[in-house]
Protein backbone atom coordinates (compact mmCIF):
# COMPACT_ATOMS: atom_id res chain seq x y z
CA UNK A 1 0.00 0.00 0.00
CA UNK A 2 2.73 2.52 0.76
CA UNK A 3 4.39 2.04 -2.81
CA UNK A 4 1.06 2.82 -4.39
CA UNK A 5 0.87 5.99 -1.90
CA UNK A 6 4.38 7.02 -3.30
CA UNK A 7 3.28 6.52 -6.75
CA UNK A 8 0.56 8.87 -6.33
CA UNK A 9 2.57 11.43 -4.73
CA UNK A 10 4.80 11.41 -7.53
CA UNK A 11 1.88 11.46 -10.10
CA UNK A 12 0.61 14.61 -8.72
CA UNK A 13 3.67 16.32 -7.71
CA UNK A 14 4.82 16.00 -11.47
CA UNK A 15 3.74 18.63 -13.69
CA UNK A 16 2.50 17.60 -17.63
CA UNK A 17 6.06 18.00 -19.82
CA UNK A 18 8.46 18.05 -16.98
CA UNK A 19 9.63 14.66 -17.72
CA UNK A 20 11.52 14.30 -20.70
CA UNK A 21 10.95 11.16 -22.03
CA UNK A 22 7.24 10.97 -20.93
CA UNK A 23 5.65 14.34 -21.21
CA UNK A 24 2.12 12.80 -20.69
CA UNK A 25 3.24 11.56 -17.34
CA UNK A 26 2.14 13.54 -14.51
CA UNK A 27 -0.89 16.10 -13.50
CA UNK A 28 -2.40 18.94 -14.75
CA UNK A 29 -3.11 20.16 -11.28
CA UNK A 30 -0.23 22.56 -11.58
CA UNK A 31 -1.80 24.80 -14.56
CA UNK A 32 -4.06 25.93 -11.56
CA UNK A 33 -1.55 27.20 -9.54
CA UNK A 34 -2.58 31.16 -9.65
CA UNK A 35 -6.29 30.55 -9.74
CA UNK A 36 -8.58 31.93 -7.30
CA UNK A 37 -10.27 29.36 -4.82
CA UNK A 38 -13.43 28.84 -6.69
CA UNK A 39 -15.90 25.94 -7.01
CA UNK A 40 -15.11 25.79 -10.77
CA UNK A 41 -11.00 26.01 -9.78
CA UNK A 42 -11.96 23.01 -6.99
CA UNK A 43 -13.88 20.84 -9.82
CA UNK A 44 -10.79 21.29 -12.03
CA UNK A 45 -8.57 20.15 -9.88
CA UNK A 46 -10.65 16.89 -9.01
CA UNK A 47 -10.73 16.16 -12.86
CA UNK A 48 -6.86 16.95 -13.10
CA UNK A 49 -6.33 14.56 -10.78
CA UNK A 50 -8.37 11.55 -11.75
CA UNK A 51 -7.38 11.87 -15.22
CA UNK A 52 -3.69 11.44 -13.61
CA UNK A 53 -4.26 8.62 -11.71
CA UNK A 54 -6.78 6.60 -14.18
CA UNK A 55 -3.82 7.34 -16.65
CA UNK A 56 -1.25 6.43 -14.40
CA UNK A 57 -2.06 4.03 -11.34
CA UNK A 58 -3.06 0.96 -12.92
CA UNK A 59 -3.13 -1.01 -9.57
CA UNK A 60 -6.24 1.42 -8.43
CA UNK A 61 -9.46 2.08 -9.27
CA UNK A 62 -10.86 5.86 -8.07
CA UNK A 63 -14.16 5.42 -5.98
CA UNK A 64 -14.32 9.49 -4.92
CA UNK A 65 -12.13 12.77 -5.44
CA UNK A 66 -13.28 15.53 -3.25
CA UNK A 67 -11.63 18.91 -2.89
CA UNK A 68 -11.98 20.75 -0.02
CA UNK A 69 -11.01 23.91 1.78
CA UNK A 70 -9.20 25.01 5.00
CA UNK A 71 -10.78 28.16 5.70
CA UNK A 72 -7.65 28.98 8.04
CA UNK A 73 -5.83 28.58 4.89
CA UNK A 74 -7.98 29.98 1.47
CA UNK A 75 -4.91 29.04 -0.85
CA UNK A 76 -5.01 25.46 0.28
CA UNK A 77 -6.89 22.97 -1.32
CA UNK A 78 -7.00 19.38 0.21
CA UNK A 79 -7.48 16.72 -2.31
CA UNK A 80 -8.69 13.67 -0.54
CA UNK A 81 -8.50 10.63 -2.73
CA UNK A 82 -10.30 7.07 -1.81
CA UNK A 83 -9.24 4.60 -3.82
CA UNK A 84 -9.20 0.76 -4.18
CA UNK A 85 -6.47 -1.94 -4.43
CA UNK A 86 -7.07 -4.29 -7.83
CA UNK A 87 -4.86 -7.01 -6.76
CA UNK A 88 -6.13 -6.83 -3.16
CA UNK A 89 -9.20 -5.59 -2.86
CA UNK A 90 -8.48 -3.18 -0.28
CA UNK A 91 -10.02 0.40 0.17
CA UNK A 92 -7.56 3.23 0.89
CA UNK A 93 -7.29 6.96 0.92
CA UNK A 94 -4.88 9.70 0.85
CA UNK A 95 -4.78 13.75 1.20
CA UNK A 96 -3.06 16.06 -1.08
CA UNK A 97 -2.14 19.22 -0.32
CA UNK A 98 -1.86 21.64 -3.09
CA UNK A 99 -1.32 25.63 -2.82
CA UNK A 100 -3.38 28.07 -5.42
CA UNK A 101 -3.05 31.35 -5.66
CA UNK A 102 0.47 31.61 -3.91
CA UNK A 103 1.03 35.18 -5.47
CA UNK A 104 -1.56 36.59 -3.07
């Protein structure tokens, strides 16, 4: 479980292009970086990422992507991923930070 955990860390921490040799690999989570906190900006970001990880994570399938909001913290979005193990069955989940709208 804590290999596929890594994996999905790097999928999202890997912008689209920054890998030479693969530049489909990776998440388009980054192109939001300077967008306000919006429910549209949220949605986009949960598509981002399940495209990623449907593309990427064989060994899962996605049951739910939410996107929610610290409102301590308006630039942070918390993408909380539940997924499920093919080979084992097993039901997991995982947070994601990710910072918008740093320039503020």
């Amino acid at each position: 479980m804590r290999r596929i955990d890594e994996s999905i860390w790097i999928i999202l921490g890997t912008r689209l292009g920054e890998r030479l040799m693969r530049p489909d690999f990776g998440c388009a989570i980054h192109g939001l970086l300077f967008e306000q906190n919006t429910p549209g900006t949220r949605a986009r970001a949960v598509d981002a990422v399940r495209r990623a990880l449907v593309a990427h994570e064989p060994r899962i399938d996605v049951q739910d992507i939410r996107c929610d909001v610290d409102p301590t913290q308006p630039s942070l979005l918390l993408v909380r991923i539940d997924y499920r193990v093919r080979g084992t069955n097993t039901s997991n989940n995982l947070v994601y930070p990710f910072y918008i709208n740093e320039s503020s």
